[in-house]
C-alpha atoms as a PDB file:
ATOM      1  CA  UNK A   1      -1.803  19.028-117.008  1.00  0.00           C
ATOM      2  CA  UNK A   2      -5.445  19.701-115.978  1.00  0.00           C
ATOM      3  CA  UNK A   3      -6.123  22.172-119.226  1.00  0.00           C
ATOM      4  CA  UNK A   4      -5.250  19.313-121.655  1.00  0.00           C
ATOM      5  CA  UNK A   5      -7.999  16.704-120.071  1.00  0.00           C
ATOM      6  CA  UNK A   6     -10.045  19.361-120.918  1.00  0.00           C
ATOM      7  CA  UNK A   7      -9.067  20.057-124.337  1.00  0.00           C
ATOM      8  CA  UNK A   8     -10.348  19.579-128.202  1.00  0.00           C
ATOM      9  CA  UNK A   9      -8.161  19.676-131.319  1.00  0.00           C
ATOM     10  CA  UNK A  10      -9.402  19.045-134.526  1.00  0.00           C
ATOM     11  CA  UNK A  11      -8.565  19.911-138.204  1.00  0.00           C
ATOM     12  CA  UNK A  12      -6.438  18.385-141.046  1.00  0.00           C
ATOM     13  CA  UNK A  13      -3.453  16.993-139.635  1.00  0.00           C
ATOM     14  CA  UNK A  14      -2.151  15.560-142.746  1.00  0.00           C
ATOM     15  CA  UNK A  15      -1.230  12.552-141.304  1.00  0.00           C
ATOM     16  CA  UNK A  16      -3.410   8.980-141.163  1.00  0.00           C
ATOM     17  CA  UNK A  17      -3.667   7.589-137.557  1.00  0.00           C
ATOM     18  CA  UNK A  18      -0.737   4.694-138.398  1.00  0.00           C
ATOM     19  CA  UNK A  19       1.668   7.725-138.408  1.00  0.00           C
ATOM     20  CA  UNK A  20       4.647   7.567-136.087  1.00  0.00           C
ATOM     21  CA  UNK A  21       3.855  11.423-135.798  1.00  0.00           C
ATOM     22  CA  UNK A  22       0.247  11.083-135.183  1.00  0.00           C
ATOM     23  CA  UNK A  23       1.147   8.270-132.361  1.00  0.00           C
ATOM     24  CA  UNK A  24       4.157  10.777-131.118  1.00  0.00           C
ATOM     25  CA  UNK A  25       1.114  13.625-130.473  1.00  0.00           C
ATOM     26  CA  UNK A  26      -0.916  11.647-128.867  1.00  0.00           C
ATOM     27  CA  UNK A  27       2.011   9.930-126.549  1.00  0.00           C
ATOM     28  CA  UNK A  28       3.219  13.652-126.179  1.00  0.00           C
ATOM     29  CA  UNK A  29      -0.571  15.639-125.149  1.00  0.00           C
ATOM     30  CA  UNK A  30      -2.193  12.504-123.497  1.00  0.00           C
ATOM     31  CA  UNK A  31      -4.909  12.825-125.766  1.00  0.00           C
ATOM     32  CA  UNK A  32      -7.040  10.472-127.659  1.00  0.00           C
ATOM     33  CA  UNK A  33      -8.391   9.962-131.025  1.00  0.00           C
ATOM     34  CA  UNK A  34     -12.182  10.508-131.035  1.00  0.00           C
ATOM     35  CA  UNK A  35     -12.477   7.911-133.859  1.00  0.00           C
ATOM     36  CA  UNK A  36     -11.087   4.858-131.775  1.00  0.00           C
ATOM     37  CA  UNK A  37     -13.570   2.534-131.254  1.00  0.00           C
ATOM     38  CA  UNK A  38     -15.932   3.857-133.726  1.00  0.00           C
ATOM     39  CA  UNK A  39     -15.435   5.172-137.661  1.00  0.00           C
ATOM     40  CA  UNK A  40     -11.861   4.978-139.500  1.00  0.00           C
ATOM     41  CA  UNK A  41     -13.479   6.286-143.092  1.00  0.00           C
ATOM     42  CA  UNK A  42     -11.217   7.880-145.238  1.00  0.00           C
ATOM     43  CA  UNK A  43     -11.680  11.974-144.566  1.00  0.00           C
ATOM     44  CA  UNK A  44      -9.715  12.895-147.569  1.00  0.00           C
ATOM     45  CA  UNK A  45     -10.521  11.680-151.172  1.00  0.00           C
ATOM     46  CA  UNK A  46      -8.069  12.535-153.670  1.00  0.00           C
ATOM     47  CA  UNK A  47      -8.726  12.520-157.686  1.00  0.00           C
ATOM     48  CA  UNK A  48      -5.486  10.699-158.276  1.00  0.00           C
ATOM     49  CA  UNK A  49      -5.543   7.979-155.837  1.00  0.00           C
ATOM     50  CA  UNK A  50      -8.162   4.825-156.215  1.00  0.00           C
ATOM     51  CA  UNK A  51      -8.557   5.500-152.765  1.00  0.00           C
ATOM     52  CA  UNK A  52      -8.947   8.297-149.616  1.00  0.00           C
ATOM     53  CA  UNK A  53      -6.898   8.661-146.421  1.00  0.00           C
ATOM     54  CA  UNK A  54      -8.031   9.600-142.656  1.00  0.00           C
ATOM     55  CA  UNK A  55      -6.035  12.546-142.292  1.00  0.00           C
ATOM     56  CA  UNK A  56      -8.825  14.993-140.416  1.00  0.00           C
ATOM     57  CA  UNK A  57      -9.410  14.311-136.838  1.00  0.00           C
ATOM     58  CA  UNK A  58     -10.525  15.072-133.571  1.00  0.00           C
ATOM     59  CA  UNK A  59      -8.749  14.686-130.399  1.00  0.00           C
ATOM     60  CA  UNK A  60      -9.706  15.194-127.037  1.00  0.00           C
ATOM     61  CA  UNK A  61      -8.278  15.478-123.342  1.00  0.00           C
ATOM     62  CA  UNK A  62      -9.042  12.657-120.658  1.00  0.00           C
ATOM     63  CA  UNK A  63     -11.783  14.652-119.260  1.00  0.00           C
ATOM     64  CA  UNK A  64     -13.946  14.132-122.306  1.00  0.00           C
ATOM     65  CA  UNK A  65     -16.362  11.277-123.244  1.00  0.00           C
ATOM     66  CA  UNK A  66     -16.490  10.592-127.128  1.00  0.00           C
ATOM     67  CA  UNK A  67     -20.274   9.276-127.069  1.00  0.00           C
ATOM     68  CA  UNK A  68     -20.546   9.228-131.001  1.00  0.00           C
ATOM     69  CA  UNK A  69     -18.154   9.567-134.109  1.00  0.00           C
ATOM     70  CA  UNK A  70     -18.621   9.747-137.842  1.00  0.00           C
ATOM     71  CA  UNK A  71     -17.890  11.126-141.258  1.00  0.00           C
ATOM     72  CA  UNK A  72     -20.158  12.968-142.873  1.00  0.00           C
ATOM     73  CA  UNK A  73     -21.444  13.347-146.438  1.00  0.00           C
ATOM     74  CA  UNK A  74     -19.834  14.751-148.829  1.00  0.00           C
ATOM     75  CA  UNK A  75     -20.120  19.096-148.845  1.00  0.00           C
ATOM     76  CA  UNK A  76     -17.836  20.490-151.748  1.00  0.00           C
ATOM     77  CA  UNK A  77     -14.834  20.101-150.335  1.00  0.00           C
ATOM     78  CA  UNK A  78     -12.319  17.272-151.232  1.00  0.00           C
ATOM     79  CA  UNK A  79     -12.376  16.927-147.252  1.00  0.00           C
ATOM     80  CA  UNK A  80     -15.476  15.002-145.664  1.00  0.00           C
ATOM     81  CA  UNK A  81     -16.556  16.525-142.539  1.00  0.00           C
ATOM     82  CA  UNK A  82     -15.893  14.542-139.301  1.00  0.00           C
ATOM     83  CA  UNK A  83     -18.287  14.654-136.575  1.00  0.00           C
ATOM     84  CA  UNK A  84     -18.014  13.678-132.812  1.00  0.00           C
ATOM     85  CA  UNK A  85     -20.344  13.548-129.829  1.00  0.00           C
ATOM     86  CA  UNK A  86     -18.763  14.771-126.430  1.00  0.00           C
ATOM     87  CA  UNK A  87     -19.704  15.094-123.049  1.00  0.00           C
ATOM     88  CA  UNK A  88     -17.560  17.827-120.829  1.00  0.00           C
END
């Protein structure tokens, strides 16, 4: 509907953006991944893999312009933060 073009979610979804479950929210809400078309950096670096996962995102509602998107430096946490432009 109308509210969800509107809309921002955003947090640790614990799941990369190749997830059936990821693609299943987005096919479900209509709403779009703010990093398409711009940064897939790992969000999430863990100690015991050689490697991090994209697992924190922001998604947004039709209505919304994504005119930026990146991940930020590193702030204590074994999260990085993700940041994303939008215009309303």
């Amino acid at each position: 509907g109308a509210e969800v073009e509107r809309t921002v979610l955003l947090g640790d979804f614990n799941c990369t953006p190749w997830s059936p479950l990821f693609r299943d929210l987005l096919a479900t809400t209509g709403m779009r991944d703010s990093a398409r078309g711009f940064d897939l950096s790992p969000t999430w670096a863990s100690r015991w893999l050689p490697f991090g996962l994209k697992i924190d995102h922001i998604l947004v509602g039709r209505a919304i312009a994504v005119t930026d998107h990146s991940i930020g430096d590193e702030v204590g946490s074994d999260h990085f933060p993700v940041v994303a432009d939008l215009q309303f």
